[in-house]
C-alpha atoms as a PDB file:
ATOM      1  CA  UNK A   1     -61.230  -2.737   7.231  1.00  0.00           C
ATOM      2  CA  UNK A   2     -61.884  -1.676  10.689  1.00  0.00           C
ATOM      3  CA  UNK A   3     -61.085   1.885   9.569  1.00  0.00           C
ATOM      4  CA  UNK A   4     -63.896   1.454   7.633  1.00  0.00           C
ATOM      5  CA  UNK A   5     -66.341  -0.161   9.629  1.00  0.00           C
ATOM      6  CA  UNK A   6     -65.663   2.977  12.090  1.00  0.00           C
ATOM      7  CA  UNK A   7     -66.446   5.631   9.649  1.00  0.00           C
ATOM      8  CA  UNK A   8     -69.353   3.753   8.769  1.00  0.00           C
ATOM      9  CA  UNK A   9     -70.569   3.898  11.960  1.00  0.00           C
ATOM     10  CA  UNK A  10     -69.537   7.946  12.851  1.00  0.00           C
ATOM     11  CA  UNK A  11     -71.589   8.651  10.268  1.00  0.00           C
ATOM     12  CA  UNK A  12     -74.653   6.784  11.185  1.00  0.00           C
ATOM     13  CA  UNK A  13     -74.177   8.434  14.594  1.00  0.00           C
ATOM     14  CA  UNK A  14     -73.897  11.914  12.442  1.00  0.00           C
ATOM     15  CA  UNK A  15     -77.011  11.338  10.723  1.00  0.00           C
ATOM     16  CA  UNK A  16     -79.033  10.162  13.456  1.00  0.00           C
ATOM     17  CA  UNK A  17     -77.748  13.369  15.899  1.00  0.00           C
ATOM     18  CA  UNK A  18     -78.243  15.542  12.873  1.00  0.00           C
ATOM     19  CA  UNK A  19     -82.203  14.535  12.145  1.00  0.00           C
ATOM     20  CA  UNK A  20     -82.401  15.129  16.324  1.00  0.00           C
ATOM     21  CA  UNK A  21     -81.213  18.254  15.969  1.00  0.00           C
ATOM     22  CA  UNK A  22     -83.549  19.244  12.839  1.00  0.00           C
ATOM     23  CA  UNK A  23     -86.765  17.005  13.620  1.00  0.00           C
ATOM     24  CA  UNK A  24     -87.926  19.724  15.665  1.00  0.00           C
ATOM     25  CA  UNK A  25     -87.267  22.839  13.589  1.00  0.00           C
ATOM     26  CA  UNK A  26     -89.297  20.802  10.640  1.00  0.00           C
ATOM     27  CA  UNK A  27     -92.145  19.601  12.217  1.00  0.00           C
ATOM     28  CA  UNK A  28     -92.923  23.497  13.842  1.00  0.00           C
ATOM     29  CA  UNK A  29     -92.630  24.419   9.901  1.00  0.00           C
ATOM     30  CA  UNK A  30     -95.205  21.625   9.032  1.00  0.00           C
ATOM     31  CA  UNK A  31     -97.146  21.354  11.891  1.00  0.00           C
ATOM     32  CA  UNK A  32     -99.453  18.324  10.900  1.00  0.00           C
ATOM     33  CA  UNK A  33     -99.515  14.666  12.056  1.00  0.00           C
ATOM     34  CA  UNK A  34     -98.578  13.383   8.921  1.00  0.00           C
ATOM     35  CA  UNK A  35     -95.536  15.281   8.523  1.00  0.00           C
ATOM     36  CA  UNK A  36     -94.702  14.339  12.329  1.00  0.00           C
ATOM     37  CA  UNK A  37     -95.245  10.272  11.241  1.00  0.00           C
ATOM     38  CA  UNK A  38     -92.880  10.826   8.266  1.00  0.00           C
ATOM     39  CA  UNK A  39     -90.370  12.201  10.601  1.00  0.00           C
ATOM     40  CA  UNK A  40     -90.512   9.680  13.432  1.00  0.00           C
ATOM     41  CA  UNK A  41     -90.586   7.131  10.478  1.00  0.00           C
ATOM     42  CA  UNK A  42     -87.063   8.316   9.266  1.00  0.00           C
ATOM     43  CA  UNK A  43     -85.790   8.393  12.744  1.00  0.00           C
ATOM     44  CA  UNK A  44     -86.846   4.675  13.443  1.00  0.00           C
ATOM     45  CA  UNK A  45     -85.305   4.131   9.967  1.00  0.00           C
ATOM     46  CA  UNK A  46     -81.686   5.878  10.794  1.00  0.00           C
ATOM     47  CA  UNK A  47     -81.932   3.894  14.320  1.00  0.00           C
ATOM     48  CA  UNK A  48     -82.682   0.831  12.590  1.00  0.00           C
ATOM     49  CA  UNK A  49     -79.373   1.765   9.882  1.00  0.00           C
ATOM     50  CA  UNK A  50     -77.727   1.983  13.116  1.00  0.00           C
ATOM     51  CA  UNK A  51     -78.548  -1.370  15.121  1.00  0.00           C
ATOM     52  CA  UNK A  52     -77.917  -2.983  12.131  1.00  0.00           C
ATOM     53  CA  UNK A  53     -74.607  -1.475  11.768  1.00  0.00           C
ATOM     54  CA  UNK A  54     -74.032  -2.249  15.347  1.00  0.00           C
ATOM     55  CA  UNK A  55     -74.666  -6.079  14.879  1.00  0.00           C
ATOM     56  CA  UNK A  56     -72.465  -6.161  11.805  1.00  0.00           C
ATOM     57  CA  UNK A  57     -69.565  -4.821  13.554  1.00  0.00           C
ATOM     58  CA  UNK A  58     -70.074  -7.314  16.569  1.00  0.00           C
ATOM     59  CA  UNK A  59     -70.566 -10.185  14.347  1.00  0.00           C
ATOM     60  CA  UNK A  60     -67.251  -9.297  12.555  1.00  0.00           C
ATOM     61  CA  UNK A  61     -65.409  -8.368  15.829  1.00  0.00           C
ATOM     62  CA  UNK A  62     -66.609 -11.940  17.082  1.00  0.00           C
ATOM     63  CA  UNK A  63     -65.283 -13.851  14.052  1.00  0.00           C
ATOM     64  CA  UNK A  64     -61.977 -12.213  14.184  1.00  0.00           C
ATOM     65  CA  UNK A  65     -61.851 -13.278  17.635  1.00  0.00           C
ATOM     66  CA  UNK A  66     -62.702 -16.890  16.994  1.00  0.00           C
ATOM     67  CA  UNK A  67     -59.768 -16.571  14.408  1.00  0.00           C
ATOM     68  CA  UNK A  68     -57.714 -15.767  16.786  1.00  0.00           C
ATOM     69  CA  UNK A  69     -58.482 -18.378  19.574  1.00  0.00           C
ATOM     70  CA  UNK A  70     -58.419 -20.923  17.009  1.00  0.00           C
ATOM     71  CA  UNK A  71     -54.781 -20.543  16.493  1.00  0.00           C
END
């Protein structure tokens, strides 16, 4: 499970490094605001994958830990 929940969240961090790395190579081949909106739009979209990812793997690492004081 947690094995899991970590490769889950490598590749979030992947995919949000990876659209860093290429956000600015595509918006100097479409240089228009539009195109720039769509990208930042993504980006607050892989960010929001992300926190949401984050808060998943809290809320699990918090019940596991309630499990374990309960016993």
């Amino acid at each position: 499970m947690w094995l899991l929940k970590a490769s889950e969240l490598k590749r979030s961090v992947f995919a949000i490094q990876l659209f860093l790395d290429l956000a600015p190579a595509i918006s100097s081949v479409f240089d228009c605001f539009f195109d720039r909106l769509f990208a930042y739009v993504l980006l607050l979209g892989l960010v929001t994958n992300f926190v949401i990812l984050a808060a998943c793997n809290a809320s699990a690492i918090l019940g596991c830990v309630r499990h374990i004081l309960r016993r």
